[in-house]
Protein backbone atom coordinates (compact mmCIF):
# COMPACT_ATOMS: atom_id res chain seq x y z
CA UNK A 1 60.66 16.85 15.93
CA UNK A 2 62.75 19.91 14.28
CA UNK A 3 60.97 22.51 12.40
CA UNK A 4 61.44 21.39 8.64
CA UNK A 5 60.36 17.48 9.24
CA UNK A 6 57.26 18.90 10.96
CA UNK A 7 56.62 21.34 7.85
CA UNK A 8 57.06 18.26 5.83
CA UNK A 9 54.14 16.51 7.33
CA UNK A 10 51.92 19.93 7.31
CA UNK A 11 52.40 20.22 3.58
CA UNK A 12 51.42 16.21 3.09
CA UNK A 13 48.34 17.29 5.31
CA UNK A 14 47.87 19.73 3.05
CA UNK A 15 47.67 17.91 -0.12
CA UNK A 16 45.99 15.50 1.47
CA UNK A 17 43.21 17.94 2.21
CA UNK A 18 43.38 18.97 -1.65
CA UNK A 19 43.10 15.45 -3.11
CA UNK A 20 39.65 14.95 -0.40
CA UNK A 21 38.21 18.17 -0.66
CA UNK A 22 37.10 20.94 -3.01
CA UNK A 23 38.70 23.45 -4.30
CA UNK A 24 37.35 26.13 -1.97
CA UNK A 25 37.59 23.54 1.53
CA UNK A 26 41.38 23.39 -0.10
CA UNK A 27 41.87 27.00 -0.33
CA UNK A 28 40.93 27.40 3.11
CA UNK A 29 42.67 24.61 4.69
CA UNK A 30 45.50 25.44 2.83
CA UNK A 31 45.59 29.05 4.42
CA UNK A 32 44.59 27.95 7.89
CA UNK A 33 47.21 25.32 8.07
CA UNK A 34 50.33 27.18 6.19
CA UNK A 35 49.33 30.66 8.51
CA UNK A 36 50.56 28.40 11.34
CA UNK A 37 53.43 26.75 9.70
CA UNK A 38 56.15 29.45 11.39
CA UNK A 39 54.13 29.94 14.57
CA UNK A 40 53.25 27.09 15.81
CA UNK A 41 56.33 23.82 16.14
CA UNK A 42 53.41 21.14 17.04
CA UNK A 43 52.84 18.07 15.15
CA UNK A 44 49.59 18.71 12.37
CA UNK A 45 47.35 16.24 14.57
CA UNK A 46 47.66 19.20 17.00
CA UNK A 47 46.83 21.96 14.20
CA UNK A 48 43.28 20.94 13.75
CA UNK A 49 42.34 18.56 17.01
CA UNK A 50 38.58 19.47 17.47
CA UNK A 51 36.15 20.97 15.17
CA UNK A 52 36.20 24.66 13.41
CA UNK A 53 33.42 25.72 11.57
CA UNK A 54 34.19 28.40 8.73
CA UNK A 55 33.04 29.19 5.49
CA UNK A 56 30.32 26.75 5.33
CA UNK A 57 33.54 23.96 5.98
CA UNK A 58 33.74 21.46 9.03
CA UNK A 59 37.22 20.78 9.86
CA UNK A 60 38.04 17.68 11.75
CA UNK A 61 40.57 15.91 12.93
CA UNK A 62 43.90 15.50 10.88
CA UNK A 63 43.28 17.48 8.02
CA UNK A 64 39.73 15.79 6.86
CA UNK A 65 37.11 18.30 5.66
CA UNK A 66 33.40 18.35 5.21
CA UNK A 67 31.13 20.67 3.61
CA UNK A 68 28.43 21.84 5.95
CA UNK A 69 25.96 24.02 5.97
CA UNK A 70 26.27 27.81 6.03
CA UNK A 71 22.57 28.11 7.80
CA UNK A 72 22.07 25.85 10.51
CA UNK A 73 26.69 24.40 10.57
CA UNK A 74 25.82 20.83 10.70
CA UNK A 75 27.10 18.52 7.81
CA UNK A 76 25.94 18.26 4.21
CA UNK A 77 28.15 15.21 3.79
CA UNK A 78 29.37 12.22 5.72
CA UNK A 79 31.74 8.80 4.93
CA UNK A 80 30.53 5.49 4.41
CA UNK A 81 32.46 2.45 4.48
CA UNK A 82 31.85 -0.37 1.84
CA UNK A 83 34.50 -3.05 2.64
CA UNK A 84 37.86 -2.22 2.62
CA UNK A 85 37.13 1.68 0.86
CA UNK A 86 35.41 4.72 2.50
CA UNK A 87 33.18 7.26 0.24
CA UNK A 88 32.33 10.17 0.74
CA UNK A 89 28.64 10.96 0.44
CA UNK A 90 26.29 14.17 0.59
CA UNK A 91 23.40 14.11 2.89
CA UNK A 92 20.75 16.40 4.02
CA UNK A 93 21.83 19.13 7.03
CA UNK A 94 19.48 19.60 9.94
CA UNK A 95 17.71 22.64 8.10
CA UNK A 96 17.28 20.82 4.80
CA UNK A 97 15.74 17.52 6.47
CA UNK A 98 13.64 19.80 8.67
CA UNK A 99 12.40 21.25 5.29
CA UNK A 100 12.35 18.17 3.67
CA UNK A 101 10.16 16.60 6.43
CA UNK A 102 8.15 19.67 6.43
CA UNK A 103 7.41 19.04 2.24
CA UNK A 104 6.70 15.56 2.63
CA UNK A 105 4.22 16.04 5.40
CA UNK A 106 2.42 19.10 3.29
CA UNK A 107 2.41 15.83 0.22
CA UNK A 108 0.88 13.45 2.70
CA UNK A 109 -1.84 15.81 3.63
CA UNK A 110 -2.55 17.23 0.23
CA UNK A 111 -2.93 13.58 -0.56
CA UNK A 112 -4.92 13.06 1.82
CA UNK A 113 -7.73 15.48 1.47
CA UNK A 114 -7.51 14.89 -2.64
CA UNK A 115 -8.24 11.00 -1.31
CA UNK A 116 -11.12 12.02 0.62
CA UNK A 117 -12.75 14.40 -2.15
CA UNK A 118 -12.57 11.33 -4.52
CA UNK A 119 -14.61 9.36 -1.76
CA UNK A 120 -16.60 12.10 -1.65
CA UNK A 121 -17.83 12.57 -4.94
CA UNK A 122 -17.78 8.82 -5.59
CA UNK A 123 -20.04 8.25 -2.77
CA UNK A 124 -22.29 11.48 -2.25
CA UNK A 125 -24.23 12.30 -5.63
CA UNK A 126 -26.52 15.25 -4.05
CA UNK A 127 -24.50 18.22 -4.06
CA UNK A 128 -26.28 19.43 -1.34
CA UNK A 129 -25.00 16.99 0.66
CA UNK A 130 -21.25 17.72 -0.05
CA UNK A 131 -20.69 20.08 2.52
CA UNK A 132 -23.15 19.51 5.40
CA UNK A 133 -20.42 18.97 8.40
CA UNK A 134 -20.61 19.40 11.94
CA UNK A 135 -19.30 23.22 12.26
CA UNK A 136 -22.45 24.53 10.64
CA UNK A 137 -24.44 22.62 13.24
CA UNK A 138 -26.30 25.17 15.44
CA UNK A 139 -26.54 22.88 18.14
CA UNK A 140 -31.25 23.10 18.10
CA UNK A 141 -30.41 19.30 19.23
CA UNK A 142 -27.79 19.40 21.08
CA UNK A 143 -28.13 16.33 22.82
CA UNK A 144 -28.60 14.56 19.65
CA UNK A 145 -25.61 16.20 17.64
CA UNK A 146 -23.64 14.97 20.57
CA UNK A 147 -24.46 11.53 20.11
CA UNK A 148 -23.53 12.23 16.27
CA UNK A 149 -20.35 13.23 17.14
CA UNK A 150 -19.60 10.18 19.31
CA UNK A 151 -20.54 8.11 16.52
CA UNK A 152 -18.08 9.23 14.05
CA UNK A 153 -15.77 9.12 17.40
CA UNK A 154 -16.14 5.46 17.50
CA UNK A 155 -16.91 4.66 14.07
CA UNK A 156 -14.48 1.36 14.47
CA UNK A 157 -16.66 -0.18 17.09
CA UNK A 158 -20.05 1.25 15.32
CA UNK A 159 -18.30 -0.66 12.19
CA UNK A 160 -17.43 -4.14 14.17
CA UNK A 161 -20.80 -4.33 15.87
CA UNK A 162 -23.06 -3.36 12.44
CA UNK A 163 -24.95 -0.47 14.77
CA UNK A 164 -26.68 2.09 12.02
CA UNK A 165 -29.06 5.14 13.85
CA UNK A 166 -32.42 5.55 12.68
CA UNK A 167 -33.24 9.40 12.55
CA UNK A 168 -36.87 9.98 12.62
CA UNK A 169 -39.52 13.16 12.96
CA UNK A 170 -41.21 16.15 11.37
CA UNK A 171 -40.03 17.61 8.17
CA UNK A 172 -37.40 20.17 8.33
CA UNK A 173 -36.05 19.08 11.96
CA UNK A 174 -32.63 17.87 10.46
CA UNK A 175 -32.45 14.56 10.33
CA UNK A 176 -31.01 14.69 6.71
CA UNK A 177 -28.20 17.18 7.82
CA UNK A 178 -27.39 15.55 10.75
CA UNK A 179 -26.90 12.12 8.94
CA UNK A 180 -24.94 14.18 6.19
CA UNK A 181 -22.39 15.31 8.96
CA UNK A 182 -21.52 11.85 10.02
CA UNK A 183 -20.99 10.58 6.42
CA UNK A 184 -18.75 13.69 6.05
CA UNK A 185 -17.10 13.13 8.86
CA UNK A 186 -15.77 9.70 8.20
CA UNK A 187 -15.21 10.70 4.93
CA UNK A 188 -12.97 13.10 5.83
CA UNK A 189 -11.01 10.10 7.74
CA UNK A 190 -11.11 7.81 4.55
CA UNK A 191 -13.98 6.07 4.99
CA UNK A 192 -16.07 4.89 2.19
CA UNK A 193 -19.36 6.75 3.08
CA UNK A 194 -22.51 6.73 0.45
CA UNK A 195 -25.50 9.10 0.96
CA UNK A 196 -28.31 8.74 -1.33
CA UNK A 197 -31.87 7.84 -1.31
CA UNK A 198 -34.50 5.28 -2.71
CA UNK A 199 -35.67 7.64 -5.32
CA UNK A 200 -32.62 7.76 -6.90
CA UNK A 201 -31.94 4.18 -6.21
CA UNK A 202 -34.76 3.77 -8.13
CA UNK A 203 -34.14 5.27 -11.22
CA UNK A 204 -30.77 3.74 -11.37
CA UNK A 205 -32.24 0.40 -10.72
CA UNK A 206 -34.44 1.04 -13.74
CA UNK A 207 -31.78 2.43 -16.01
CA UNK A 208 -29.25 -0.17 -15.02
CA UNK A 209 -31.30 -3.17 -16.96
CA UNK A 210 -29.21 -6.86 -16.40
CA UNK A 211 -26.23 -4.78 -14.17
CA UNK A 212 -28.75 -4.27 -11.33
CA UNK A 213 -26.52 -6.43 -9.58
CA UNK A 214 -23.71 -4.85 -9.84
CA UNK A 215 -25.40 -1.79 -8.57
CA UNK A 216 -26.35 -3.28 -5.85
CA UNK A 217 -22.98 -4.60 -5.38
CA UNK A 218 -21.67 -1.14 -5.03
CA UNK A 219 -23.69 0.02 -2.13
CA UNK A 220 -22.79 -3.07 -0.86
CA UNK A 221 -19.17 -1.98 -0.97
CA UNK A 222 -19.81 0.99 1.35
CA UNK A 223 -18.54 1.00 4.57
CA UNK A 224 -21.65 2.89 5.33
CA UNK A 225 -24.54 3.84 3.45
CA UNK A 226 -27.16 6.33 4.32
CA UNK A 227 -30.86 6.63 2.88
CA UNK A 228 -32.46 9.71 3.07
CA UNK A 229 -36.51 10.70 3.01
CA UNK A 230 -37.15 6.73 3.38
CA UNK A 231 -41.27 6.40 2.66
CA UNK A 232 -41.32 9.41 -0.06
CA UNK A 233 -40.83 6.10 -2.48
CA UNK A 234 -43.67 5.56 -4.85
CA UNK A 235 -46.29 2.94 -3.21
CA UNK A 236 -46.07 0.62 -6.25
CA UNK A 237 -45.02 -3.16 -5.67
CA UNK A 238 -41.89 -2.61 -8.32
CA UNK A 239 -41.02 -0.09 -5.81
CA UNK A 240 -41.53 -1.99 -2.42
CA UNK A 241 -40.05 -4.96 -3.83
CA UNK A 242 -36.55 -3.06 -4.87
CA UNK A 243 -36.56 -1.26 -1.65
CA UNK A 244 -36.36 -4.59 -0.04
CA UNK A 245 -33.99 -5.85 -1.94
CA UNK A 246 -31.46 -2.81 -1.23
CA UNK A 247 -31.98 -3.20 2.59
CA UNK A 248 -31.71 -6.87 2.94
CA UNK A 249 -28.81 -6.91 0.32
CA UNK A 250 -27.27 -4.44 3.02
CA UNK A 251 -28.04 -6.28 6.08
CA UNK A 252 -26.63 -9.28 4.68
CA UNK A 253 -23.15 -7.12 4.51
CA UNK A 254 -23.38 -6.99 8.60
CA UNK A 255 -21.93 -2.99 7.36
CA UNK A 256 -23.77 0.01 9.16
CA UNK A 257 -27.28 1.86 7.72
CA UNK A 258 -28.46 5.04 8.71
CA UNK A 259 -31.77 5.92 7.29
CA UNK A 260 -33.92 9.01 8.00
CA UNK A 261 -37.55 9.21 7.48
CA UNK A 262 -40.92 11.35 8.43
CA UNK A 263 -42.22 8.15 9.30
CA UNK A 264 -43.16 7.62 12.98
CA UNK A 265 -41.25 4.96 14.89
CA UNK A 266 -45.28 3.69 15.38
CA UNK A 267 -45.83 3.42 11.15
CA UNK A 268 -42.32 1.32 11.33
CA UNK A 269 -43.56 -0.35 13.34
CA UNK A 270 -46.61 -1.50 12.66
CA UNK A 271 -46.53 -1.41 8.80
CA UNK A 272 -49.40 -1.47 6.31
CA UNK A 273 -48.24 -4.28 4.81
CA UNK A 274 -46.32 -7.40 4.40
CA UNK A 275 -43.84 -6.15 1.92
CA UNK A 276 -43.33 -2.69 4.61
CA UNK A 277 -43.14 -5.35 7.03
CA UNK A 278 -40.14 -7.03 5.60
CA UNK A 279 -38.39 -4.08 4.90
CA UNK A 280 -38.95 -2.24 8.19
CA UNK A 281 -38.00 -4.96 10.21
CA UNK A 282 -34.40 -5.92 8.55
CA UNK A 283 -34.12 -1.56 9.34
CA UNK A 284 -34.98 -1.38 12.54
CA UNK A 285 -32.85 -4.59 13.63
CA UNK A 286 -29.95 -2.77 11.99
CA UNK A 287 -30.51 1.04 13.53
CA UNK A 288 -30.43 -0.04 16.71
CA UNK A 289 -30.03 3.30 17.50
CA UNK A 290 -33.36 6.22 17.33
CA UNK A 291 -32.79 9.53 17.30
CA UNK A 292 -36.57 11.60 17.50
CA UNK A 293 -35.82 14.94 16.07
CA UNK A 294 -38.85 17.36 17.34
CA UNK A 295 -39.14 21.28 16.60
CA UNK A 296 -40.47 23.61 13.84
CA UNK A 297 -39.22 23.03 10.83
CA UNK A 298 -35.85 24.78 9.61
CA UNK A 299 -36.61 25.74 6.27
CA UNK A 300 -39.44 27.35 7.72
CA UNK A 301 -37.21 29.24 10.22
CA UNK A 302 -35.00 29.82 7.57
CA UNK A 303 -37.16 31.34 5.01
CA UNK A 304 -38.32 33.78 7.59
CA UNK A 305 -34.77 34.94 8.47
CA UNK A 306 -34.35 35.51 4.87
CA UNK A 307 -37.77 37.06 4.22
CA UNK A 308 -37.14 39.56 7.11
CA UNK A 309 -33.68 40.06 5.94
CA UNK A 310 -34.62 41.40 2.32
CA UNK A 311 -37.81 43.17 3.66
CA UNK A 312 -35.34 45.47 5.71
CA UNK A 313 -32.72 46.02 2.67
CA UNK A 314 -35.66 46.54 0.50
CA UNK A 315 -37.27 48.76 2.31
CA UNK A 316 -40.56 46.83 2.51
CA UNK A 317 -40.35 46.49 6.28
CA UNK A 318 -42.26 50.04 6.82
CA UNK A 319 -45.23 49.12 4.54
């Protein structure tokens, strides 16, 4: 091939690379190729055989140029063929879909937690109860915080087989904390979770009128419901005949109950009465699970702490 029919085909290379690229890729090209024009006496396939990376430009094969990335040099635009025509198309480099990745995984999880604060508040009225969890556990039952744990663990099988714990025991031993954490807990992985207890239910049972039903309906809707301080209920038969109709309602769901109470496993046992009777037994058949929490009483502990804390800023500890 003699030198002028092989600058011929460099310059049609060349405007080649002008019509396909941008101005800039053209500028270069045009440079890198013409440089070469009176050195080299090879055919243009030869001139850019390979890749070159320059500029934030990928150069490859005969002439062909994509724009890549000045960061991380991998493409920012590839070709597509649609029948008998190929398109060029930008895409993300290897940086930007790293970041891109990265911002759609910080979206999901932002998501995620605003999801479970909804459940929260939709399900957890006390707002005492919103942030009992399992890291401010001191571990005064550690056996039985264990078994907590393992609950929320296997929450699916606690779910499929409609097993609810009973916590029962003094006042102040943490049965309402403890129960808190596991509602929390699966909370925090999207579960529907309710903590309340029947003097509440009460009043809302009262102040519902004809939509009692549809209250009930709701706690029905929870993939687990927890009643807290069961027996500090008024004695009244309005009250023992509600009560009963919130716990069989839920054991007709076949969902999971936790209730804590100061009863003794002996008074739920051996009720007072018929209408106890009813309502004890449909609890205990569906906690088959009892957890006796023993000890002196935390607030107690706790007010002490607190007492002997302000004595010594105050002063009042040398009177």
């Amino acid at each position: 091939m003699t030198p002028d029919r092989a600058t011929r085909r460099k310059r049609r290379r060349i405007r080649l690379a002008i019509r396909r690229t941008s101005a800039l890729a053209a500028a270069i090209a045009f440079f890198f190729a013409w440089g070469t024009i009176g050195a080299i006496e090879t055919d243009a396939v030869s001139l850019v055989e390979g890749t070159v990376r320059t500029f934030g430009l990928l150069f490859i094969g005969t002439g062909f140029a994509f724009v890549c990335c000045g960061k991380c040099r991998t493409r920012k635009e590839g070709d597509i063929t649609i029948g008998e025509k190929t398109l060029r198309v930008p895409h993300l480099c290897k940086c930007e879909s790293e970041a891109s990745r990265q911002r759609e995984a910080e979206e999901k999880a932002a998501e995620f937690r605003k999801q479970c604060e909804r459940l929260r508040k939709d399900g957890i009225a006390d707002p005492s109860y919103l942030s009992q969890n399992f890291t401010q556990d001191d571990n005064r039952n550690a056996r039985i915080s264990d078994v907590c744990r393992r609950y929320v663990e296997h929450w699916p099988e606690m779910k499929a087989d409609n097993i609810g714990i009973l916590f029962y025991g003094g006042v102040g031993t943490g049965k309402s904390f403890l129960a808190c954490c596991i509602a929390n807990a699966l909370i925090d992985k999207q579960v529907r979770a309710s903590v309340t207890n029947f003097p509440r239910i009460l009043n809302k049972l009262q102040g519902f009128g004809e939509d009692k039903q549809e209250f009930l309906d709701k706690l029905s809707r929870y993939d687990l419901l927890v009643i807290d301080d069961l027996g500090v209920e008024r004695d009244t038969s309005y009250s023992v005949e509600q009560v009963f109709n919130v716990i069989d309602a839920r054991s007709r769901t076949g969902k999971p109950l936790i209730v804590t109470t100061n009863l003794s496993l002996a008074d739920l046992q051996n009720p007072s009465s018929l209408g106890y009777a009813r309502i004890y037994d449909r609890i205990l058949e569906m906690c088959p699970i009892r957890l006796k929490l023993a000890g002196d009483s935390r607030r107690t502990q706790n007010a002490q702490e607190r007492r002997d804390k302000a004595k010594r800023l105050l002063g009042l500890e040398r009177t």
